[in-house]
PDB file of N, CA and C in Angstrom:
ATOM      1  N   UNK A   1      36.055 -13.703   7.048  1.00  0.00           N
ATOM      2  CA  UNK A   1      35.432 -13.627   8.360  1.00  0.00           C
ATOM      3  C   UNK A   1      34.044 -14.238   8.330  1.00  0.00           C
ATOM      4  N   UNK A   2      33.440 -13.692   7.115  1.00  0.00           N
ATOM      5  CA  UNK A   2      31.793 -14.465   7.178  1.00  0.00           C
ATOM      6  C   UNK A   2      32.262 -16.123   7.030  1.00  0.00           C
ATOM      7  N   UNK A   3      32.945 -16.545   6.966  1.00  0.00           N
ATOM      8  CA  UNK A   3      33.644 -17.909   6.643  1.00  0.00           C
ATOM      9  C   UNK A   3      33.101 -18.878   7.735  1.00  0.00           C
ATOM     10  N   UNK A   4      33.622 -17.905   9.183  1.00  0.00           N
ATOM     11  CA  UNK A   4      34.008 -18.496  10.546  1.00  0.00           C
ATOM     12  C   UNK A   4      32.503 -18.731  11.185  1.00  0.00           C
ATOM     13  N   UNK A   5      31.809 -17.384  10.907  1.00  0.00           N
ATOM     14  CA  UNK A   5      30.398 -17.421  11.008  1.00  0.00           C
ATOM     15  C   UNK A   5      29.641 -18.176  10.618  1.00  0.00           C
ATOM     16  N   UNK A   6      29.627 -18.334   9.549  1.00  0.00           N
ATOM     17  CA  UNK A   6      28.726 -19.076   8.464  1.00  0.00           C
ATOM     18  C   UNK A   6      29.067 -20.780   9.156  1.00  0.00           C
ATOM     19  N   UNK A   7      30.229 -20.849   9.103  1.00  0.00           N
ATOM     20  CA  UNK A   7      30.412 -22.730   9.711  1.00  0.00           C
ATOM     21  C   UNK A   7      29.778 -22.505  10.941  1.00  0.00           C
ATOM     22  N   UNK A   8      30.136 -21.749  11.951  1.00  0.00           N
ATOM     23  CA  UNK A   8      29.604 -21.994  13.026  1.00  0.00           C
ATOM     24  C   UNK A   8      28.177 -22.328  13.319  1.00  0.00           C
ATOM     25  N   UNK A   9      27.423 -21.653  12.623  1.00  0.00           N
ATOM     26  CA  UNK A   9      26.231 -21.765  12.584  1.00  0.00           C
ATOM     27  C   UNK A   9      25.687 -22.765  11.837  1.00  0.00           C
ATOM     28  N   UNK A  10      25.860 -23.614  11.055  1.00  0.00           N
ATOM     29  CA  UNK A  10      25.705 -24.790  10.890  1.00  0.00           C
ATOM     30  C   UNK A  10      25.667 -25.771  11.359  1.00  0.00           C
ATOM     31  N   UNK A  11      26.070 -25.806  12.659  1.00  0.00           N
ATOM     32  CA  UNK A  11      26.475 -27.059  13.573  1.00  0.00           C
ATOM     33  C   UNK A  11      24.411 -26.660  14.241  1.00  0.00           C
ATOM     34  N   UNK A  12      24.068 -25.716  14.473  1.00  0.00           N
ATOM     35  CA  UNK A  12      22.781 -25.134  15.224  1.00  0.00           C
ATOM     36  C   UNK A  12      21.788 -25.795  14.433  1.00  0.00           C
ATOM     37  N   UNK A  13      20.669 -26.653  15.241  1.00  0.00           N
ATOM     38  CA  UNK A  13      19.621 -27.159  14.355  1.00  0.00           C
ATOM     39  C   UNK A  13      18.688 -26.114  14.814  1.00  0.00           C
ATOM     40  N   UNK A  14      17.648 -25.751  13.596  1.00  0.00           N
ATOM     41  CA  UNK A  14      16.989 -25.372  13.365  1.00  0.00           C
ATOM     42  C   UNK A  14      17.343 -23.299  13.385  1.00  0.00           C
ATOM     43  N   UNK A  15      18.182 -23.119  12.657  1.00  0.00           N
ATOM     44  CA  UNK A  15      18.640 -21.822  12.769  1.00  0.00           C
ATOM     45  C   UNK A  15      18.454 -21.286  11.603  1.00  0.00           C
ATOM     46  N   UNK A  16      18.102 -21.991  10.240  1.00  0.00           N
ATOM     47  CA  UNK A  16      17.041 -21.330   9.351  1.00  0.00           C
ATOM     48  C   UNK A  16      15.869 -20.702   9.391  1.00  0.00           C
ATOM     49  N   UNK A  17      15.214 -20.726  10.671  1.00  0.00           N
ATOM     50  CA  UNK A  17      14.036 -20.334  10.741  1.00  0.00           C
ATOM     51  C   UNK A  17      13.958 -19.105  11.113  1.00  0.00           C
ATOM     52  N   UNK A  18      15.697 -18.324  12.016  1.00  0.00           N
ATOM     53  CA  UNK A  18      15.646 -17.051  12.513  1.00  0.00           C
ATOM     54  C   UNK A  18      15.443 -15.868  11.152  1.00  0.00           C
ATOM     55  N   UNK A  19      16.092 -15.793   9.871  1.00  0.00           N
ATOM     56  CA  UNK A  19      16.208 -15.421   9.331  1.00  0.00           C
ATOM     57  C   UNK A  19      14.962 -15.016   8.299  1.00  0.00           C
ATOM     58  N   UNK A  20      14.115 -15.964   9.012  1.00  0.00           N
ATOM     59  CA  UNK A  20      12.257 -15.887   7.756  1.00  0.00           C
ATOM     60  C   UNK A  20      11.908 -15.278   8.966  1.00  0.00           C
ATOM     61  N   UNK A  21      11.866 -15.497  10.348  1.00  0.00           N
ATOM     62  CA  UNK A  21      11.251 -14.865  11.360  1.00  0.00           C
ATOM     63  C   UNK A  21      11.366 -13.584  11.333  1.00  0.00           C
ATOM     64  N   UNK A  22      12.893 -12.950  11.390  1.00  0.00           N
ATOM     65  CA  UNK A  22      13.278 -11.956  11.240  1.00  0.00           C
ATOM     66  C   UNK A  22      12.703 -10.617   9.595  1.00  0.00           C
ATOM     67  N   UNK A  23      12.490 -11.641   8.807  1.00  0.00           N
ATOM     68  CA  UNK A  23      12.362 -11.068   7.474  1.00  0.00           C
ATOM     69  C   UNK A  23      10.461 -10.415   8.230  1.00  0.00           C
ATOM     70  N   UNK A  24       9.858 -11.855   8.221  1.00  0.00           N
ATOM     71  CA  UNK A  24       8.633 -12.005   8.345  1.00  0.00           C
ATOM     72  C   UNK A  24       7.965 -10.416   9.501  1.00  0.00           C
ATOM     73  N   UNK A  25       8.897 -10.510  10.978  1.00  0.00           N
ATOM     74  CA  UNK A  25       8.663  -9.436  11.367  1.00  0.00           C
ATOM     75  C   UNK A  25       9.247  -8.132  11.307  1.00  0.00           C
ATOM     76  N   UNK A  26       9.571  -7.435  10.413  1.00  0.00           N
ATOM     77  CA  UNK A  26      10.042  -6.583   9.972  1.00  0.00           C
ATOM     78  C   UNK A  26       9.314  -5.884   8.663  1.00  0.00           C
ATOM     79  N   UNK A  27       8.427  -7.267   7.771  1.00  0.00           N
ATOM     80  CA  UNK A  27       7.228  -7.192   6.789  1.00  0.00           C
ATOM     81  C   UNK A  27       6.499  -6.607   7.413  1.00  0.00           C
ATOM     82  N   UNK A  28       6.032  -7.510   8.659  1.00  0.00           N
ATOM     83  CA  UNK A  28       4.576  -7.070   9.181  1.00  0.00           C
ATOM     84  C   UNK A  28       4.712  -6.096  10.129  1.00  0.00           C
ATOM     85  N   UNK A  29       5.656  -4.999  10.726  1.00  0.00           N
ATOM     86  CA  UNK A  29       6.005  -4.137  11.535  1.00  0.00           C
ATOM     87  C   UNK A  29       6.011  -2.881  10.535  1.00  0.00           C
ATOM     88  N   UNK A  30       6.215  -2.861   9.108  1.00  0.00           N
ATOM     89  CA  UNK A  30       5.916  -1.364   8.384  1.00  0.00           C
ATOM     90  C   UNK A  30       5.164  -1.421   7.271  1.00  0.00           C
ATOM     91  N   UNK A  31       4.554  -2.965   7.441  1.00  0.00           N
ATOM     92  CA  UNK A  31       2.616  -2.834   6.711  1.00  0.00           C
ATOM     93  C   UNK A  31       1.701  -2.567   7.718  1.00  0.00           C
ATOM     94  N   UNK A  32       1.801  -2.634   8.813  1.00  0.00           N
ATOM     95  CA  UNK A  32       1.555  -1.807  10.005  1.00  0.00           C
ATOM     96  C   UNK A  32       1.300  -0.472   9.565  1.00  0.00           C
ATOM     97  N   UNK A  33       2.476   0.126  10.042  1.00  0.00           N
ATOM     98  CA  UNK A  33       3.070   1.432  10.140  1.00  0.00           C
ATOM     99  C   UNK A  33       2.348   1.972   9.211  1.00  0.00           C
ATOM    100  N   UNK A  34       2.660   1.784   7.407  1.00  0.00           N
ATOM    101  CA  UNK A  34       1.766   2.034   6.299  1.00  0.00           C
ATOM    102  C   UNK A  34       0.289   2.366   6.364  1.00  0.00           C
ATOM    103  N   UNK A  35      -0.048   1.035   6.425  1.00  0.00           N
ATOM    104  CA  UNK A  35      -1.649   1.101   7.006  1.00  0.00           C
ATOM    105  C   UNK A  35      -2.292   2.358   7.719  1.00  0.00           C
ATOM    106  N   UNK A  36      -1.163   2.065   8.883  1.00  0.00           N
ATOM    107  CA  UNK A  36      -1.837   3.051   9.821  1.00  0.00           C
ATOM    108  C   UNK A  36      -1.947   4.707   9.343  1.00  0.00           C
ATOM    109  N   UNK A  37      -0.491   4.931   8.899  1.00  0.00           N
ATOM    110  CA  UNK A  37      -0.415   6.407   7.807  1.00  0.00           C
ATOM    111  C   UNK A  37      -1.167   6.409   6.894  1.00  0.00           C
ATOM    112  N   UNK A  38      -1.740   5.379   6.045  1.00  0.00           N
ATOM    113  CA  UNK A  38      -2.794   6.057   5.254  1.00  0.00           C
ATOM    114  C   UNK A  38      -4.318   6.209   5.019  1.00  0.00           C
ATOM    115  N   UNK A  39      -4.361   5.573   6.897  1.00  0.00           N
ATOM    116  CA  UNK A  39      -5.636   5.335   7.110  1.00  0.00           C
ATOM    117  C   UNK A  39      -5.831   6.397   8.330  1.00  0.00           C
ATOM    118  N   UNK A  40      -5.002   7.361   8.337  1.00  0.00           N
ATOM    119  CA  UNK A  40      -4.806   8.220   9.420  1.00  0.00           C
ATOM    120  C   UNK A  40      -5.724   9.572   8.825  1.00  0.00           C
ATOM    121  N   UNK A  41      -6.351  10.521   9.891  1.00  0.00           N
ATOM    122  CA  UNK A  41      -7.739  11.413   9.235  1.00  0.00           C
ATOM    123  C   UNK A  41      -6.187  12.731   8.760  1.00  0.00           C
ATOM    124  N   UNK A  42      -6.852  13.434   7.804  1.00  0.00           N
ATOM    125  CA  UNK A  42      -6.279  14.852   7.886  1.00  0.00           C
ATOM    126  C   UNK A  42      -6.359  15.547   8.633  1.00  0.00           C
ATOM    127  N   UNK A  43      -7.125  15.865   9.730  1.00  0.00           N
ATOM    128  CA  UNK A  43      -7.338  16.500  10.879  1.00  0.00           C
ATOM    129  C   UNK A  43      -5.866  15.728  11.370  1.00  0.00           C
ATOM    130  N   UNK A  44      -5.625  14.087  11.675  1.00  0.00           N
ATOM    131  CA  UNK A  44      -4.307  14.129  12.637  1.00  0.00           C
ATOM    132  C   UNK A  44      -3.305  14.614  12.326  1.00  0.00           C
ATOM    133  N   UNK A  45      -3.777  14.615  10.977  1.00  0.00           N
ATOM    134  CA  UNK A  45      -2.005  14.476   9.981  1.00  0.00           C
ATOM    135  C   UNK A  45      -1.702  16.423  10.240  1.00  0.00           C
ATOM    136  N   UNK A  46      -2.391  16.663  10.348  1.00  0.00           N
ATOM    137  CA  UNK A  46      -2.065  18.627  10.137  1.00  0.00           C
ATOM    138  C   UNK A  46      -1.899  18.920  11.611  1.00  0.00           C
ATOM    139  N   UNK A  47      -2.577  18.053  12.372  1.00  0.00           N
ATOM    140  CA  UNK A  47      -2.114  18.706  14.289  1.00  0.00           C
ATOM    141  C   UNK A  47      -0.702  17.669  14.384  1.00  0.00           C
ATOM    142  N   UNK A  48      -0.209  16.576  13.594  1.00  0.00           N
ATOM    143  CA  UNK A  48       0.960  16.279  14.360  1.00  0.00           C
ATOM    144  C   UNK A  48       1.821  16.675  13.533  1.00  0.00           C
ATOM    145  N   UNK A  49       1.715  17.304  12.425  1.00  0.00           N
ATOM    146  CA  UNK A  49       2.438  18.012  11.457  1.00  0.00           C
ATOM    147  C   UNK A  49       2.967  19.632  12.170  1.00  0.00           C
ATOM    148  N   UNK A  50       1.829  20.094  12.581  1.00  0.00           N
ATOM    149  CA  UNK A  50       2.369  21.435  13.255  1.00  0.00           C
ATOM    150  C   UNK A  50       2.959  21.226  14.694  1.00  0.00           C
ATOM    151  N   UNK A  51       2.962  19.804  15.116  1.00  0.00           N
ATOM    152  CA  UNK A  51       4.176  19.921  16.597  1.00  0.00           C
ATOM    153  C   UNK A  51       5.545  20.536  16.588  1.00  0.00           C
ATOM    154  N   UNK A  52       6.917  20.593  15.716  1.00  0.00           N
ATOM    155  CA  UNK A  52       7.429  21.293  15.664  1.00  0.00           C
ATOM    156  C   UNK A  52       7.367  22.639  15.657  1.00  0.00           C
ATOM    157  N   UNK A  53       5.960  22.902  15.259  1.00  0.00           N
ATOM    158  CA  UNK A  53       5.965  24.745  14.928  1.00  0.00           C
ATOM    159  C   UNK A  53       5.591  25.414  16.312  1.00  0.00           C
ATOM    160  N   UNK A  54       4.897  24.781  17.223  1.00  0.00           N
ATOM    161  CA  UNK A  54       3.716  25.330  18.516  1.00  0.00           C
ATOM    162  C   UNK A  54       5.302  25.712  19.326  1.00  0.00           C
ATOM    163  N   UNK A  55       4.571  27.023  19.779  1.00  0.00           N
ATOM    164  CA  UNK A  55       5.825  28.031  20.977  1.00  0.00           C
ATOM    165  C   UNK A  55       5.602  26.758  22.371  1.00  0.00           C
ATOM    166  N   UNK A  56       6.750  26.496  22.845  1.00  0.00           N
ATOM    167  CA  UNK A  56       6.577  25.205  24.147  1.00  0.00           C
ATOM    168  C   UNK A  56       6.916  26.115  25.421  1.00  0.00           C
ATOM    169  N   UNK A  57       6.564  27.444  25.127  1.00  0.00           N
ATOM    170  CA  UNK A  57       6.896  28.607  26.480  1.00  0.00           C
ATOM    171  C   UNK A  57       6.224  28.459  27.461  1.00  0.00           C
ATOM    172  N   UNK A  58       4.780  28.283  26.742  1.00  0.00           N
ATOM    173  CA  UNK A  58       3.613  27.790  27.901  1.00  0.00           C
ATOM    174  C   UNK A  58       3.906  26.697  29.049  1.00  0.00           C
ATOM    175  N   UNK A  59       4.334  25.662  28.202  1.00  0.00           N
ATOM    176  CA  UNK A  59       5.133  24.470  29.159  1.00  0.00           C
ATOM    177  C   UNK A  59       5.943  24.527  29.845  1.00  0.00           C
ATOM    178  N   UNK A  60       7.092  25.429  29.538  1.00  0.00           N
ATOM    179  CA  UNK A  60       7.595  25.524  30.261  1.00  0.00           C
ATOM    180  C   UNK A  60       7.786  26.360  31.446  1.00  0.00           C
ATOM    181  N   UNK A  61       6.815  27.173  31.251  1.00  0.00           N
ATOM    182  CA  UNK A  61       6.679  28.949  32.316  1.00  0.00           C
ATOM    183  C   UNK A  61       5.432  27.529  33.406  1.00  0.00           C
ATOM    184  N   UNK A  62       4.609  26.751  33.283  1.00  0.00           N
ATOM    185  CA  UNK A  62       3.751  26.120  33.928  1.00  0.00           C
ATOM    186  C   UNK A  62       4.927  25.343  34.535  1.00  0.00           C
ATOM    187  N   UNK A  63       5.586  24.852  34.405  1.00  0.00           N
ATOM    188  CA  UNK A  63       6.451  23.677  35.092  1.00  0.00           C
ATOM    189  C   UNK A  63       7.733  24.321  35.956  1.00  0.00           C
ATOM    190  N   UNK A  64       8.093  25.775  35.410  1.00  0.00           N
ATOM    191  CA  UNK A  64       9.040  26.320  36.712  1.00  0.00           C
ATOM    192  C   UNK A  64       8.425  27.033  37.796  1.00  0.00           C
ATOM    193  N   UNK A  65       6.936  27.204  37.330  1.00  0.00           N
ATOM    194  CA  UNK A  65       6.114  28.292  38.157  1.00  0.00           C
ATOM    195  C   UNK A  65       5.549  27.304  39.260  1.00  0.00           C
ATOM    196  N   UNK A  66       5.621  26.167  39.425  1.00  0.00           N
ATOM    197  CA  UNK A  66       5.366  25.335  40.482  1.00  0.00           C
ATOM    198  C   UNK A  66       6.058  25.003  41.544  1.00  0.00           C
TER     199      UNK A  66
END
């Protein structure tokens, strides 16, 4: 099957370039990400760490009580 693919795409000029593009942004989308996590304060890291734990009753008793 990659057979049928692979020819087809050969006939396409310039269709080597999707595949470095693709590599290229996908590099620079979680040296990003990285960066940003380890340049992030401990103060954020412990308030977005405890979002799962916080009771969401408040939120929701405010939003039916309207």
């Amino acid at each position: 099957m990659l057979r049928f693919i692979s020819h087809n795409m050969t006939g396409i000029d310039g269709i080597e370039i999707f595949p470095i593009l693709s590599l290229l942004i996908f590099t620079l989308f979680f040296a990003f990400v990285i960066t940003y996590v380890i340049r992030m304060s401990k103060a954020r890291v412990e308030e977005v760490s405890s979002i799962p734990l916080e009771d969401d009753n408040d939120f929701f008793n405010e939003t039916t009580n309207k």
